[in-house]
N, C-alpha and C. Protein backbone atom coordinates (compact mmCIF):
# COMPACT_ATOMS: atom_id res chain seq x y z
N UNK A 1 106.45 86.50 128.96
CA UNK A 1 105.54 85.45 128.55
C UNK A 1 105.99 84.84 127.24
N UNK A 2 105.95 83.29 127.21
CA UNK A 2 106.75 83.16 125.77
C UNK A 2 105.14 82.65 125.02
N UNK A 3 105.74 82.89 124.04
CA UNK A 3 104.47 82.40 122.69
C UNK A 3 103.62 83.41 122.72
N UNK A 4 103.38 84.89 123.34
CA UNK A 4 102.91 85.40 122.90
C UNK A 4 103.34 86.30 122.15
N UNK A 5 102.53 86.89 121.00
CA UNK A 5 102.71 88.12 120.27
C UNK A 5 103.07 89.23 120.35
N UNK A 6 104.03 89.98 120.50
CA UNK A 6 104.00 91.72 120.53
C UNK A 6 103.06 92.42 119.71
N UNK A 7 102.11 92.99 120.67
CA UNK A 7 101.52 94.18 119.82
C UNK A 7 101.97 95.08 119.49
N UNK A 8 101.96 95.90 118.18
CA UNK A 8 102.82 97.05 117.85
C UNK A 8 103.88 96.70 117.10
N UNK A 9 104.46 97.33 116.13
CA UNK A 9 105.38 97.13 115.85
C UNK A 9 106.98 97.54 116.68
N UNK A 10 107.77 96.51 116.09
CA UNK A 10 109.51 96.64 116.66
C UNK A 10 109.69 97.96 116.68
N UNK A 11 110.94 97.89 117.76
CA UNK A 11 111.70 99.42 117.98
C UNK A 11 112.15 99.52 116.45
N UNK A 12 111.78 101.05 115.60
CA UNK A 12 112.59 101.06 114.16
C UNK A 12 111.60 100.42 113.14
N UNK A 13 110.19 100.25 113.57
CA UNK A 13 109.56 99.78 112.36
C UNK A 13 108.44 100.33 112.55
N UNK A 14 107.10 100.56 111.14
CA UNK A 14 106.23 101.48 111.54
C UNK A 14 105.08 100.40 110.86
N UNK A 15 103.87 100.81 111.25
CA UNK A 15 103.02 99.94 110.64
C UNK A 15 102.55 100.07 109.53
N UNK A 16 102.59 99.79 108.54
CA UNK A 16 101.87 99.08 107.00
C UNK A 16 100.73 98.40 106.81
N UNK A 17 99.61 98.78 106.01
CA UNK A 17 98.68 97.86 105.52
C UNK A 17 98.79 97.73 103.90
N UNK A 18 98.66 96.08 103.91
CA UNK A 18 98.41 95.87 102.50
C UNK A 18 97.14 95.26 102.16
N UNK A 19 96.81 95.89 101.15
CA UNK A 19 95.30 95.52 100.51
C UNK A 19 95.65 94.84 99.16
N UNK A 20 94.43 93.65 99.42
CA UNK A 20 94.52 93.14 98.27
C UNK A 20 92.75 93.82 97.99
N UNK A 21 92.59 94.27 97.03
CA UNK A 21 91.17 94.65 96.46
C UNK A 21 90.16 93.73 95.75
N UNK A 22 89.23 93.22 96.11
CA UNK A 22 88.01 92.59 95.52
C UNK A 22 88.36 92.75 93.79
N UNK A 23 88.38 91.91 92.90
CA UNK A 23 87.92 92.24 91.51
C UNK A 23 86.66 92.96 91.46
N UNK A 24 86.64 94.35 90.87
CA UNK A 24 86.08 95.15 89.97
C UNK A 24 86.25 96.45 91.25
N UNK A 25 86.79 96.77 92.22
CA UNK A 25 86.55 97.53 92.75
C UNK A 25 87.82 98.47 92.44
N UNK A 26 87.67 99.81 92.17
CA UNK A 26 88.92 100.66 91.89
C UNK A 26 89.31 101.88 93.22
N UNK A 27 89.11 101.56 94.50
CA UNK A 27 90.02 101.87 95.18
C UNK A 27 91.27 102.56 95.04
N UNK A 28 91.58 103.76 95.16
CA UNK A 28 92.79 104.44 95.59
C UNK A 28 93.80 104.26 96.89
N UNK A 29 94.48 104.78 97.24
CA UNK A 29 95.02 104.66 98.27
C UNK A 29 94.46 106.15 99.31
N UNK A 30 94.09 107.14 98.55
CA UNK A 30 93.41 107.97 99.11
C UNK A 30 92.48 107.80 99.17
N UNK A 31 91.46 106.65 98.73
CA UNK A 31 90.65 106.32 98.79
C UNK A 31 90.04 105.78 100.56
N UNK A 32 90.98 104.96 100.70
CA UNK A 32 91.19 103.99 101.69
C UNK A 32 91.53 104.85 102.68
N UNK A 33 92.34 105.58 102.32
CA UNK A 33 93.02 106.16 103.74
C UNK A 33 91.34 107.63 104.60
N UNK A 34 90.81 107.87 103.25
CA UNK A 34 90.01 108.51 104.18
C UNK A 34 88.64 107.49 104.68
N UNK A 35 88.07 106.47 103.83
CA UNK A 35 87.48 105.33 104.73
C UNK A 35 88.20 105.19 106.26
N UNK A 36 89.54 105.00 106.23
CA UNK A 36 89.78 104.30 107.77
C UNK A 36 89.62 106.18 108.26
N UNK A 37 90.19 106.75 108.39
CA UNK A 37 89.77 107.93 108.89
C UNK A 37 88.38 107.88 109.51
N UNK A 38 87.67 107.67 108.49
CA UNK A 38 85.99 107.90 109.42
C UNK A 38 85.86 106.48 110.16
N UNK A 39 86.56 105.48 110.31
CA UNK A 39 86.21 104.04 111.08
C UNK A 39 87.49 104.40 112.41
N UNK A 40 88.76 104.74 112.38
CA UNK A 40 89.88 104.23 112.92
C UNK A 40 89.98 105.57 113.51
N UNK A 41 90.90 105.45 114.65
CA UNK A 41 91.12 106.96 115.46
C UNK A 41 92.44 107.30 114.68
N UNK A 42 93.20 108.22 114.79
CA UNK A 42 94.11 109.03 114.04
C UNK A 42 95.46 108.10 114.23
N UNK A 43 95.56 107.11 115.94
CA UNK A 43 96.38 106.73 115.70
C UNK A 43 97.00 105.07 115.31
N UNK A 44 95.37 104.44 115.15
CA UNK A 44 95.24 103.18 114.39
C UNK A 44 95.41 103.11 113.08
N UNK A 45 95.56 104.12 112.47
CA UNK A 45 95.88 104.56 111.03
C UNK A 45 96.81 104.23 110.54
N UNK A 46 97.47 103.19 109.87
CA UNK A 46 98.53 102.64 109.03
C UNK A 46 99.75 104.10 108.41
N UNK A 47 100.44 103.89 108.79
CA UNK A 47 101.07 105.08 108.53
C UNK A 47 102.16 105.22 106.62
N UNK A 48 101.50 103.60 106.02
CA UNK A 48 101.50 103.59 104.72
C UNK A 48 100.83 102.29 104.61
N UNK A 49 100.48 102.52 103.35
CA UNK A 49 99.24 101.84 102.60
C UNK A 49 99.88 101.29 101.33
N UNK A 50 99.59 100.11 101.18
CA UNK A 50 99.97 99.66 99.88
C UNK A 50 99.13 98.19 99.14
N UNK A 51 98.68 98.72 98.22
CA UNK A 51 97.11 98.21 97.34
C UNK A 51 98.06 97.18 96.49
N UNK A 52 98.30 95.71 96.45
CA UNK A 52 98.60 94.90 95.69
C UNK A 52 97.58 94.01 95.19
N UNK A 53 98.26 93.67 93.89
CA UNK A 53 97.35 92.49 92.69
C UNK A 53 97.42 91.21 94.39
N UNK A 54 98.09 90.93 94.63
CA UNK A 54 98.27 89.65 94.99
C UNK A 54 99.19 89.92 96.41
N UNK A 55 98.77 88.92 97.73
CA UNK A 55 99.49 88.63 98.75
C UNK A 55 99.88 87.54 99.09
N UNK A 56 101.13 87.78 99.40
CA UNK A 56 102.15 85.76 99.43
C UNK A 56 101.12 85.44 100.55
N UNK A 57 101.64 83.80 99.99
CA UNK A 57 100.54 82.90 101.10
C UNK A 57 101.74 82.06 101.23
N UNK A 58 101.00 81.15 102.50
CA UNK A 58 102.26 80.25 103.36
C UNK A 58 101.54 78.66 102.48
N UNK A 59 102.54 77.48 102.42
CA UNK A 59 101.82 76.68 101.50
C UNK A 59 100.46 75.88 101.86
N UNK A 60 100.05 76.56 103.27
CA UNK A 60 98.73 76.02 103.93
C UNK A 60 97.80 77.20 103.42
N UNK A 61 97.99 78.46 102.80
CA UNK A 61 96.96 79.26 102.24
C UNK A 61 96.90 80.15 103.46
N UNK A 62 97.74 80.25 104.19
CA UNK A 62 97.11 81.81 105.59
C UNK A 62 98.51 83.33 104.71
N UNK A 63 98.19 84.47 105.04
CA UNK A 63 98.89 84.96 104.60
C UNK A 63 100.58 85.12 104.84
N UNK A 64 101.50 85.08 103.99
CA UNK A 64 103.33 85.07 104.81
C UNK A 64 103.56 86.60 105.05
N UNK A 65 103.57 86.44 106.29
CA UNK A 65 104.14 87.88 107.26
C UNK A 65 105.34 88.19 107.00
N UNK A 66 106.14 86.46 106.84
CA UNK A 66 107.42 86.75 106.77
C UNK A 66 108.06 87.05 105.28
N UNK A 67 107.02 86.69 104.08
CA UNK A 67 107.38 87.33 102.96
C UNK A 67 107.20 88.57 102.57
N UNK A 68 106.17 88.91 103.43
CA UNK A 68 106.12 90.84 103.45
C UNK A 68 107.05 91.35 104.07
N UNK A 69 107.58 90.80 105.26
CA UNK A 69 108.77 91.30 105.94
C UNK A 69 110.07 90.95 104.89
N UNK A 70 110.16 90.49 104.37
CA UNK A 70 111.77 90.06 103.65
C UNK A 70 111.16 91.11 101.86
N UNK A 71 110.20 90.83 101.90
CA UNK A 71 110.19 92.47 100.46
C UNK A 71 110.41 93.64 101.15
N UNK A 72 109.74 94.23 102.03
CA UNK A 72 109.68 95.33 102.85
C UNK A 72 111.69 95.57 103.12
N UNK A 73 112.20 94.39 103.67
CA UNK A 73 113.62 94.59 103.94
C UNK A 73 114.78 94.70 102.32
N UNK A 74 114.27 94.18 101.62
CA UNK A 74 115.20 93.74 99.69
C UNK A 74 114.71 95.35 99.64
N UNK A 75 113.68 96.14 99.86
CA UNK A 75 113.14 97.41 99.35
C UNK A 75 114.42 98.45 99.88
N UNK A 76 114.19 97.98 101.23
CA UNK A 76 114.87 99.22 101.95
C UNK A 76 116.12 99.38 101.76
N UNK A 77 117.26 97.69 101.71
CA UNK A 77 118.31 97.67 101.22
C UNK A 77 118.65 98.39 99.48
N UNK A 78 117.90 98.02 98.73
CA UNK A 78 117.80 98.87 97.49
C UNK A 78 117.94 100.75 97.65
N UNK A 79 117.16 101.11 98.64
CA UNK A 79 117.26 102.74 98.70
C UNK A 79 118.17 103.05 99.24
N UNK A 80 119.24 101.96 100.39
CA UNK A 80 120.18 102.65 100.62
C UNK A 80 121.23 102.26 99.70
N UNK A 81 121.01 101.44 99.42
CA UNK A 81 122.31 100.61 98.16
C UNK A 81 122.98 102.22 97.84
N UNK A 82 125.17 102.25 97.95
CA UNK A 82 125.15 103.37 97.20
C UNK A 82 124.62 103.42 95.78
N UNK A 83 124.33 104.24 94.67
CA UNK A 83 124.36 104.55 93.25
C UNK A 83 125.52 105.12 93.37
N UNK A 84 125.97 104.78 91.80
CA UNK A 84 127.31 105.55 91.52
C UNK A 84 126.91 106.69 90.08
């Protein structure tokens, strides 16, 4: 079927949630993770969590998937980068 979406993530990729947090609310990441616990079954559960000031937007204001995908990828290249 073309134009539709894959549910799930790609072969080799795992799912991520990012939170942006309401001003004044101090949220943990353990915080969150046991909230979805009591809402989400064990395997709707984001298998990492990551609480940012701010999420890229596309210049119409919806959120960029594809700028989380291209940090997510600069990250990973960095950990394998050799060090000398």
């Amino acid at each position: 079927m073309r134009g539709r979406r894959r549910a799930g993530p790609l072969p080799g990729q795992t799912v991520k949630a990012y939170v942006k947090l309401t001003e004044g609310h101090g949220l943990t990441r353990e915080d969150l993770a046991e909230f979805l616990r009591d809402k989400l079954s064990p395997i709707e559960i984001p298998k990492h969590l990551e609480i940012r000031d701010e999420l890229p937007k596309t210049m119409i204001g919806k959120l960029s998937r594809k700028a989380l995908l291209e940090e997510e990828e600069a990250r990973r290249s960095d950990r394998q980068a050799p060090r000398d």
